[in-house]
C-alpha atoms as a PDB file:
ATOM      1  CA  UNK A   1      27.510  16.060 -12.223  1.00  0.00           C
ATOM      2  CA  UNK A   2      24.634  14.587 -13.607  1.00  0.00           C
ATOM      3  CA  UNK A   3      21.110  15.401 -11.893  1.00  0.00           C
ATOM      4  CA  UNK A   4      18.877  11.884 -12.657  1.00  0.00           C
ATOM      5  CA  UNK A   5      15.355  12.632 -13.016  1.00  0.00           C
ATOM      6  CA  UNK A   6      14.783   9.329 -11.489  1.00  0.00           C
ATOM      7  CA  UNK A   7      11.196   7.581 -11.286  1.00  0.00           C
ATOM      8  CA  UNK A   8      11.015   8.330  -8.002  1.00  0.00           C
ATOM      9  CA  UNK A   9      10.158  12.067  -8.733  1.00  0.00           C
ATOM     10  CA  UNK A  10       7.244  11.169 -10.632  1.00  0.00           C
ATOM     11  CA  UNK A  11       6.150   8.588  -7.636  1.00  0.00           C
ATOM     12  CA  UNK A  12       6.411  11.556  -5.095  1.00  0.00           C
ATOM     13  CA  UNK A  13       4.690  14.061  -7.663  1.00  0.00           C
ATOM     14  CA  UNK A  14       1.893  11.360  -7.600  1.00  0.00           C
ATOM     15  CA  UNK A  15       1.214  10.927  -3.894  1.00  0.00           C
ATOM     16  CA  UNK A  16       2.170  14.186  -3.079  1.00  0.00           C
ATOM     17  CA  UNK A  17       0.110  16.180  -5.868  1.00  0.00           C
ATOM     18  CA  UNK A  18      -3.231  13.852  -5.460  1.00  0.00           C
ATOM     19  CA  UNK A  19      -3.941  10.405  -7.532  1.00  0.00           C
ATOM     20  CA  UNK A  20      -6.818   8.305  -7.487  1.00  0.00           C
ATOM     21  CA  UNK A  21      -4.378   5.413  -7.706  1.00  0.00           C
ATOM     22  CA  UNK A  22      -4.107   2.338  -5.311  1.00  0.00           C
ATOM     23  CA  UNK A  23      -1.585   3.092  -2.986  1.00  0.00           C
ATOM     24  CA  UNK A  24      -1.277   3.088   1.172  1.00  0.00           C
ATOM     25  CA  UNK A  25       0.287   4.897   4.514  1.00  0.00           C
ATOM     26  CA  UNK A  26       3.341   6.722   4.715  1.00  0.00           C
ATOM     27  CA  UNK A  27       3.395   5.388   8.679  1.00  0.00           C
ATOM     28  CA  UNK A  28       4.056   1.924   8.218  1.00  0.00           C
ATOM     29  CA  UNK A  29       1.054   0.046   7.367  1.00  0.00           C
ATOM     30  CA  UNK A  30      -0.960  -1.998   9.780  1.00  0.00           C
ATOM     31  CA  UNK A  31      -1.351  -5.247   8.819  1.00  0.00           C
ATOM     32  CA  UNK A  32      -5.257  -6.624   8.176  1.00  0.00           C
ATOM     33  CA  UNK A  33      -7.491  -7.428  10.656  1.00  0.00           C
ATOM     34  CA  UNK A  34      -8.426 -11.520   9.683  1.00  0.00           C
ATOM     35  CA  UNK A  35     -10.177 -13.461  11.238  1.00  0.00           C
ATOM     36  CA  UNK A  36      -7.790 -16.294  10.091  1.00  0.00           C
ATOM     37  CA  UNK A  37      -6.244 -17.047   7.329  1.00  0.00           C
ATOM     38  CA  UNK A  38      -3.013 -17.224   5.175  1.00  0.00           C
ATOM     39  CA  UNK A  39      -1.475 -13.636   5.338  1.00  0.00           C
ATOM     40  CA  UNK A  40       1.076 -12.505   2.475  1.00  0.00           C
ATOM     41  CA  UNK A  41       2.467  -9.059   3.903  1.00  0.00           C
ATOM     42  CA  UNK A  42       4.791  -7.634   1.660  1.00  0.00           C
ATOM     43  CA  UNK A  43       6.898  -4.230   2.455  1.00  0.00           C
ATOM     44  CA  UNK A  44       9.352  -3.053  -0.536  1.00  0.00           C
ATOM     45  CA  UNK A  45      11.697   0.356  -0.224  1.00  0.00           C
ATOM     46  CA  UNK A  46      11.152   1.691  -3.284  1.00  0.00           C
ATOM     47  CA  UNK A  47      13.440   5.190  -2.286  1.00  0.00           C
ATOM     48  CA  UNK A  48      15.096   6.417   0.498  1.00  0.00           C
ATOM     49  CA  UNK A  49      17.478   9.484  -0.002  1.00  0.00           C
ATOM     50  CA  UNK A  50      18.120  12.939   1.441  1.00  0.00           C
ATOM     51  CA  UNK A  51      16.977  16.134   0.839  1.00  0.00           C
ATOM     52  CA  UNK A  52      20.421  17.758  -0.767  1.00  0.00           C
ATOM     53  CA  UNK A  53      19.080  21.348  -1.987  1.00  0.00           C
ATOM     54  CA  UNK A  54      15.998  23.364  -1.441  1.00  0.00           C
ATOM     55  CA  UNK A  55      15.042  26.496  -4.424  1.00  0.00           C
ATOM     56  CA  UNK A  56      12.169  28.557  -2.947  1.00  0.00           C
ATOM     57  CA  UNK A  57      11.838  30.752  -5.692  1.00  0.00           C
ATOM     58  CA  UNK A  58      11.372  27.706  -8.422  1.00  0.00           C
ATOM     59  CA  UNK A  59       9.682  25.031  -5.423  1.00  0.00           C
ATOM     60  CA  UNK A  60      12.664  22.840  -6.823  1.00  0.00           C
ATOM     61  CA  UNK A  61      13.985  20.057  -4.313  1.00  0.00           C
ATOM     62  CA  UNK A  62      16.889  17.761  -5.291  1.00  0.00           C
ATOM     63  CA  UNK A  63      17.063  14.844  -3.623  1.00  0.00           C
ATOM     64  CA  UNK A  64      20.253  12.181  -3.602  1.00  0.00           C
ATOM     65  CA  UNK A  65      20.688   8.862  -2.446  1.00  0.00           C
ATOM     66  CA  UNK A  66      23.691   5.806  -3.742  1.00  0.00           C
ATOM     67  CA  UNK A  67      22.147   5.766  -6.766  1.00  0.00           C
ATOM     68  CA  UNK A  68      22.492   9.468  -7.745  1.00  0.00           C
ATOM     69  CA  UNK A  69      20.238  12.891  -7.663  1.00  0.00           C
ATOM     70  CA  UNK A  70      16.839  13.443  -8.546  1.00  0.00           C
ATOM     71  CA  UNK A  71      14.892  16.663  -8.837  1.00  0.00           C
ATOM     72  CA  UNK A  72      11.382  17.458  -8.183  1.00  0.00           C
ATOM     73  CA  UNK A  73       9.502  20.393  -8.778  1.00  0.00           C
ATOM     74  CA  UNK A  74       6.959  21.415  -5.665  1.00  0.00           C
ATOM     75  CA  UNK A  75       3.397  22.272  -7.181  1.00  0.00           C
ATOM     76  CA  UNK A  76       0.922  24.459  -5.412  1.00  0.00           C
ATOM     77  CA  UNK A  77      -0.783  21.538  -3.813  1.00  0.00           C
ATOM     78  CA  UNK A  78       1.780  21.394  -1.710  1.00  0.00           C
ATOM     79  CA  UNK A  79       1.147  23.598   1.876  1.00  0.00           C
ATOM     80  CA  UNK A  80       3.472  22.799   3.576  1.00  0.00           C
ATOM     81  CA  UNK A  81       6.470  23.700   1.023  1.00  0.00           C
ATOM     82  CA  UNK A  82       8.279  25.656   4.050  1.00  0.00           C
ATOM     83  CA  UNK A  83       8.271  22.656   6.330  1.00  0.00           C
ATOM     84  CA  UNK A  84      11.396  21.175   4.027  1.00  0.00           C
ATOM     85  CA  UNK A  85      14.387  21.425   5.040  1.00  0.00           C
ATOM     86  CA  UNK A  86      18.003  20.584   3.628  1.00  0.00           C
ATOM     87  CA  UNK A  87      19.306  17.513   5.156  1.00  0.00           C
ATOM     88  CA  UNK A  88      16.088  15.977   5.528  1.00  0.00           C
ATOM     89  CA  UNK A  89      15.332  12.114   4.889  1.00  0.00           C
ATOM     90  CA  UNK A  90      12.794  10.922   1.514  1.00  0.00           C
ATOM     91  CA  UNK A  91      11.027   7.389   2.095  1.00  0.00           C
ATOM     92  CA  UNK A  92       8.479   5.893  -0.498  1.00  0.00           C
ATOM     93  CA  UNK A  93       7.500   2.613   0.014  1.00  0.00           C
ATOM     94  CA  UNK A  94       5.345   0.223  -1.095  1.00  0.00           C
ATOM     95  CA  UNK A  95       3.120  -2.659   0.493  1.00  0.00           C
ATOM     96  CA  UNK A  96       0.848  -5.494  -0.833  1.00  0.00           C
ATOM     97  CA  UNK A  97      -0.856  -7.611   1.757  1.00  0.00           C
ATOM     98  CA  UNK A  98      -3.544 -10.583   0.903  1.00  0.00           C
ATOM     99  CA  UNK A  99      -5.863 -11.638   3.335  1.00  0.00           C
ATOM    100  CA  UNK A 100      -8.090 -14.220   2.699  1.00  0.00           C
ATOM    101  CA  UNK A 101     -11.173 -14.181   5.165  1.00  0.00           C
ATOM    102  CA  UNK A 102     -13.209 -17.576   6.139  1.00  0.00           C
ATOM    103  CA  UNK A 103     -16.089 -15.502   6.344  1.00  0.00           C
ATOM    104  CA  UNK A 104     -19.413 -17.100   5.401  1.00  0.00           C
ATOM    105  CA  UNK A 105     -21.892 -14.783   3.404  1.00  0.00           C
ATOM    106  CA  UNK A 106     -25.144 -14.252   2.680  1.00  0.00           C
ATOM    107  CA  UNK A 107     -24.222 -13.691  -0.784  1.00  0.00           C
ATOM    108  CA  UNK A 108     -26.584 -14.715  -3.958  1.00  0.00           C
ATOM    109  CA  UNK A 109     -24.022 -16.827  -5.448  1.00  0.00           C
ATOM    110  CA  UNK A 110     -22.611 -13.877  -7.415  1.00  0.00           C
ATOM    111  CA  UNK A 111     -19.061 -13.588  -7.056  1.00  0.00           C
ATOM    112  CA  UNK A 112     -18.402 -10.066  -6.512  1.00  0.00           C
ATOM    113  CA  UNK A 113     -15.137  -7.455  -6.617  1.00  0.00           C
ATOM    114  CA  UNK A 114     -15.714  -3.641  -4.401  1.00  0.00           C
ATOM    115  CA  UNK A 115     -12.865  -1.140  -4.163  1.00  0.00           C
ATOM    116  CA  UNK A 116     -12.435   1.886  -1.892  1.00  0.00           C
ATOM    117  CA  UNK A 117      -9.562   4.533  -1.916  1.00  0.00           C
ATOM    118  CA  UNK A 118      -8.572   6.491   1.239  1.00  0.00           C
ATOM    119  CA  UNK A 119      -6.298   9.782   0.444  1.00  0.00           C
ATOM    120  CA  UNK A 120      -4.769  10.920   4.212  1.00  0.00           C
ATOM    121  CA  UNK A 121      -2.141  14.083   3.976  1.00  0.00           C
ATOM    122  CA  UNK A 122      -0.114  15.566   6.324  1.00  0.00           C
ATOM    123  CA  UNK A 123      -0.889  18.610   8.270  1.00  0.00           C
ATOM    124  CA  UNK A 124      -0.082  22.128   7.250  1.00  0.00           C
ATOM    125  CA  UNK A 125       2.611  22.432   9.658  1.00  0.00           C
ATOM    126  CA  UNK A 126       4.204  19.107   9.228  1.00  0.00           C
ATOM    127  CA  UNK A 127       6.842  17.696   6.643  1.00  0.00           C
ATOM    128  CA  UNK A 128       4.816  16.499   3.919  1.00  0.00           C
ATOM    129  CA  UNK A 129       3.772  13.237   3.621  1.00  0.00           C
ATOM    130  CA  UNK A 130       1.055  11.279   1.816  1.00  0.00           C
ATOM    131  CA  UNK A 131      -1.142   8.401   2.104  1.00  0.00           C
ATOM    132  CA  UNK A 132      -2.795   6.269  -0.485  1.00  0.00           C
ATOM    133  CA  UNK A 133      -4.675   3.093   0.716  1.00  0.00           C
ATOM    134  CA  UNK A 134      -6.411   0.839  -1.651  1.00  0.00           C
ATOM    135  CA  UNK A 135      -8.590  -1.727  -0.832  1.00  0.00           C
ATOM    136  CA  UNK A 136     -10.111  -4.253  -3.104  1.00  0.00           C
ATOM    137  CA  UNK A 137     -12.505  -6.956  -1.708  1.00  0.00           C
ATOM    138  CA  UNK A 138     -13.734 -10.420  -3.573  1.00  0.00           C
ATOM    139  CA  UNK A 139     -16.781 -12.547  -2.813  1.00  0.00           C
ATOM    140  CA  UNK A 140     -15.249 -15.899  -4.120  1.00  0.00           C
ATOM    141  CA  UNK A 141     -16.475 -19.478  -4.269  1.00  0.00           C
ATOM    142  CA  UNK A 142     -14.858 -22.130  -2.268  1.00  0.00           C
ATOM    143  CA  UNK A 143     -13.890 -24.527  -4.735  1.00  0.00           C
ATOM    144  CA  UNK A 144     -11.918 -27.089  -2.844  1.00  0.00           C
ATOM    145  CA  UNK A 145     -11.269 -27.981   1.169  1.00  0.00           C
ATOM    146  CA  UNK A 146      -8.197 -30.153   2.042  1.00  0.00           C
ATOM    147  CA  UNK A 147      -8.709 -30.611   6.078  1.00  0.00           C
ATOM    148  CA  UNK A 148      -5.621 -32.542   6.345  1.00  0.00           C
ATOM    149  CA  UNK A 149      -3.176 -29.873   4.743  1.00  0.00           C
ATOM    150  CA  UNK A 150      -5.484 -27.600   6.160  1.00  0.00           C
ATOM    151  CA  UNK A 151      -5.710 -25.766   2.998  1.00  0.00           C
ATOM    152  CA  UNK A 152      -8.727 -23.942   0.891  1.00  0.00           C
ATOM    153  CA  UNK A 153      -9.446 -23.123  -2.859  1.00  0.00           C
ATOM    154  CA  UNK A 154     -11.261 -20.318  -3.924  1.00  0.00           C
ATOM    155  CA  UNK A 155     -12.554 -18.667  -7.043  1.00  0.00           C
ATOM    156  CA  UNK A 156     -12.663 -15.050  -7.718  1.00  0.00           C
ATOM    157  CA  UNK A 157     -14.722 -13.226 -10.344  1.00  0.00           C
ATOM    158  CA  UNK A 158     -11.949 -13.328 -12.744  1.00  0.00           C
ATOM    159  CA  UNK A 159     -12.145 -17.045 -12.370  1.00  0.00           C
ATOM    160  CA  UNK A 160      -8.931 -17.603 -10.824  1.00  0.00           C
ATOM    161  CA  UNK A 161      -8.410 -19.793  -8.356  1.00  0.00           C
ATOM    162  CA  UNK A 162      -6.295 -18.953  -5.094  1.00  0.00           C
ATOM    163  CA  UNK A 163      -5.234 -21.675  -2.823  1.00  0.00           C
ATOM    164  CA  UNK A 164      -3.957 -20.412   1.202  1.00  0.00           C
ATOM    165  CA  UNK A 165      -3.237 -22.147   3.959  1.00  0.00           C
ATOM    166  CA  UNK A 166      -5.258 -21.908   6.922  1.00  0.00           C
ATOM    167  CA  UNK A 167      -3.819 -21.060  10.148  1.00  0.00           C
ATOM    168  CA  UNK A 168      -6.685 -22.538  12.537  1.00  0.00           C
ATOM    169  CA  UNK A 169      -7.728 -25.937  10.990  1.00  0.00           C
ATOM    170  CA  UNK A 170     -10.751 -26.091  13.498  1.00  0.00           C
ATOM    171  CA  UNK A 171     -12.589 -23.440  11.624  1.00  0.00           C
ATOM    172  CA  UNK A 172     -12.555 -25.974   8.312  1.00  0.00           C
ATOM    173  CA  UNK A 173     -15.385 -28.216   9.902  1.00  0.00           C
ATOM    174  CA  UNK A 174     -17.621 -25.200   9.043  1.00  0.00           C
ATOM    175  CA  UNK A 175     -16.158 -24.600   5.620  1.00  0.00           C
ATOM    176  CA  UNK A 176     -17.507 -26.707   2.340  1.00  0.00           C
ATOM    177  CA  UNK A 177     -17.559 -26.754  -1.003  1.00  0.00           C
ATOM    178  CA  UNK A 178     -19.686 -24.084  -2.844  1.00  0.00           C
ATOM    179  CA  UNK A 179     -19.896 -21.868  -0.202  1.00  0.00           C
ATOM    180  CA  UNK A 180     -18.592 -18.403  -0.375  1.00  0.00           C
ATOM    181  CA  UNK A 181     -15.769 -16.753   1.657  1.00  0.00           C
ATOM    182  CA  UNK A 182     -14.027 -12.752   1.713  1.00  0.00           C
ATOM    183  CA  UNK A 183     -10.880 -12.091   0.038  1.00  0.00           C
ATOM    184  CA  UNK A 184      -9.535  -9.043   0.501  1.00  0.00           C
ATOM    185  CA  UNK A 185      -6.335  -7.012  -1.052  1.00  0.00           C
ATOM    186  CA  UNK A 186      -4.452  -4.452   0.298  1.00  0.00           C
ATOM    187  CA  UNK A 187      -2.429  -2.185  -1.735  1.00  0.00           C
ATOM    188  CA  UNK A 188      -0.330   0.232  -0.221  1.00  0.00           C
ATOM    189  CA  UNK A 189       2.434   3.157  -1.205  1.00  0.00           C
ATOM    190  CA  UNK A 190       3.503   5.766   1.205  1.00  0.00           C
ATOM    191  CA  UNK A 191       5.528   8.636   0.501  1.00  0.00           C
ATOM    192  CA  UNK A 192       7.008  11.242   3.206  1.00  0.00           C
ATOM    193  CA  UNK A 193       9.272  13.754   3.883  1.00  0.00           C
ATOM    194  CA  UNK A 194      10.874  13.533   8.134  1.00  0.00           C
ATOM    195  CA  UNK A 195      13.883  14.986  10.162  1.00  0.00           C
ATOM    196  CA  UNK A 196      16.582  12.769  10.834  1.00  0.00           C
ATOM    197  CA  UNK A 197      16.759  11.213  13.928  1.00  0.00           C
ATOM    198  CA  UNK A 198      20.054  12.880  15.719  1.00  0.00           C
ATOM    199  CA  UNK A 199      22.390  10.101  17.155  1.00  0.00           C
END
């Protein structure tokens, strides 16, 4: 039998051991609060498997899903070791959601990019899990208003421009050309160990 050291070792090492990456919740992530706009909420699996073996002596936990085993080796960081348990459920998933918010500014004409990273772990006696949120936001120039297809350009600092579609159209008789709106990304990953649910 082949043991795979799959990807997905490395992705739990990440979240699990501490990045400064951009990454999100291991509870499903809430979607943005927007005051309205065109929403792209994306949610991908990137591993779910079972926890098939547990070494306490080496902090070595092989995990196997359809695709095969994968090992990963527990590093100090990691509390709440004794909280694993064989027969125990691995989830890492990923989310991207854009939010685009018609949010007049007071901005300088500068277009602008901030980012913030928010690390949440689990408690010491719960499974392990991991949370890393990134969140990026854009002061970007409104390049171009379509009322009737209720639709608006913008411009980030990159110089790229982004067209959504707006969900209110009365909130487009206060929006013109050259003024300067929010845009703000949400990138998520979430990784976490849980007990089966019994049936």
């Amino acid at each position: 039998m082949n043991t795979k050291f799959a990807p997905v070792a490395l992705i739990i090492a990440t979240l699990f051991i501490g990045s400064s990456s951009a990454f999100a919740q291991s509870t499903p992530a809430a979607k943005p609060t927007v005051i309205d706009a065109a929403v792209t909420d994306n949610r991908y699996q990137l591993y779910e498997g079972e926890v098939v073996k547990i070494d306490k002596k080496t902090r070595t936990i092989i995990f196997k899903n359809k695709e095969g085993e994968s090992k990963f080796v527990a590093g100090p960081d990691i509390t709440n070791f004794a909280q694993i348990k064989k027969g125990d459920r691995v989830s890492v998933s990923y989310e991207l959601a854009v939010a685009i918010e018609l949010i007049k500014t007071k901005s300088d004409g500068v277009r602008s990019k901030v980012e913030t990273n928010t690390v949440t772990k689990s408690k010491a006696d719960e499974k392990p899990s991991e949370t890393i949120t990134n969140k990026t936001t854009i002061i970007a120039d409104i390049v171009e208003v379509n009322r009737e297809k209720k639709l608006v350009s913008v411009k980030g600092p990159s110089g790229k421009i982004t067209t959504v579609t707006v969900k209110n159209p009365a909130l487009l008789a206060d929006i013109n050309v050259g003024e300067q709106v929010k845009v703000i990304y949400f990138d998520a990953m979430a990784a976490s160990i849980s007990t089966p649910t019994k049936k």
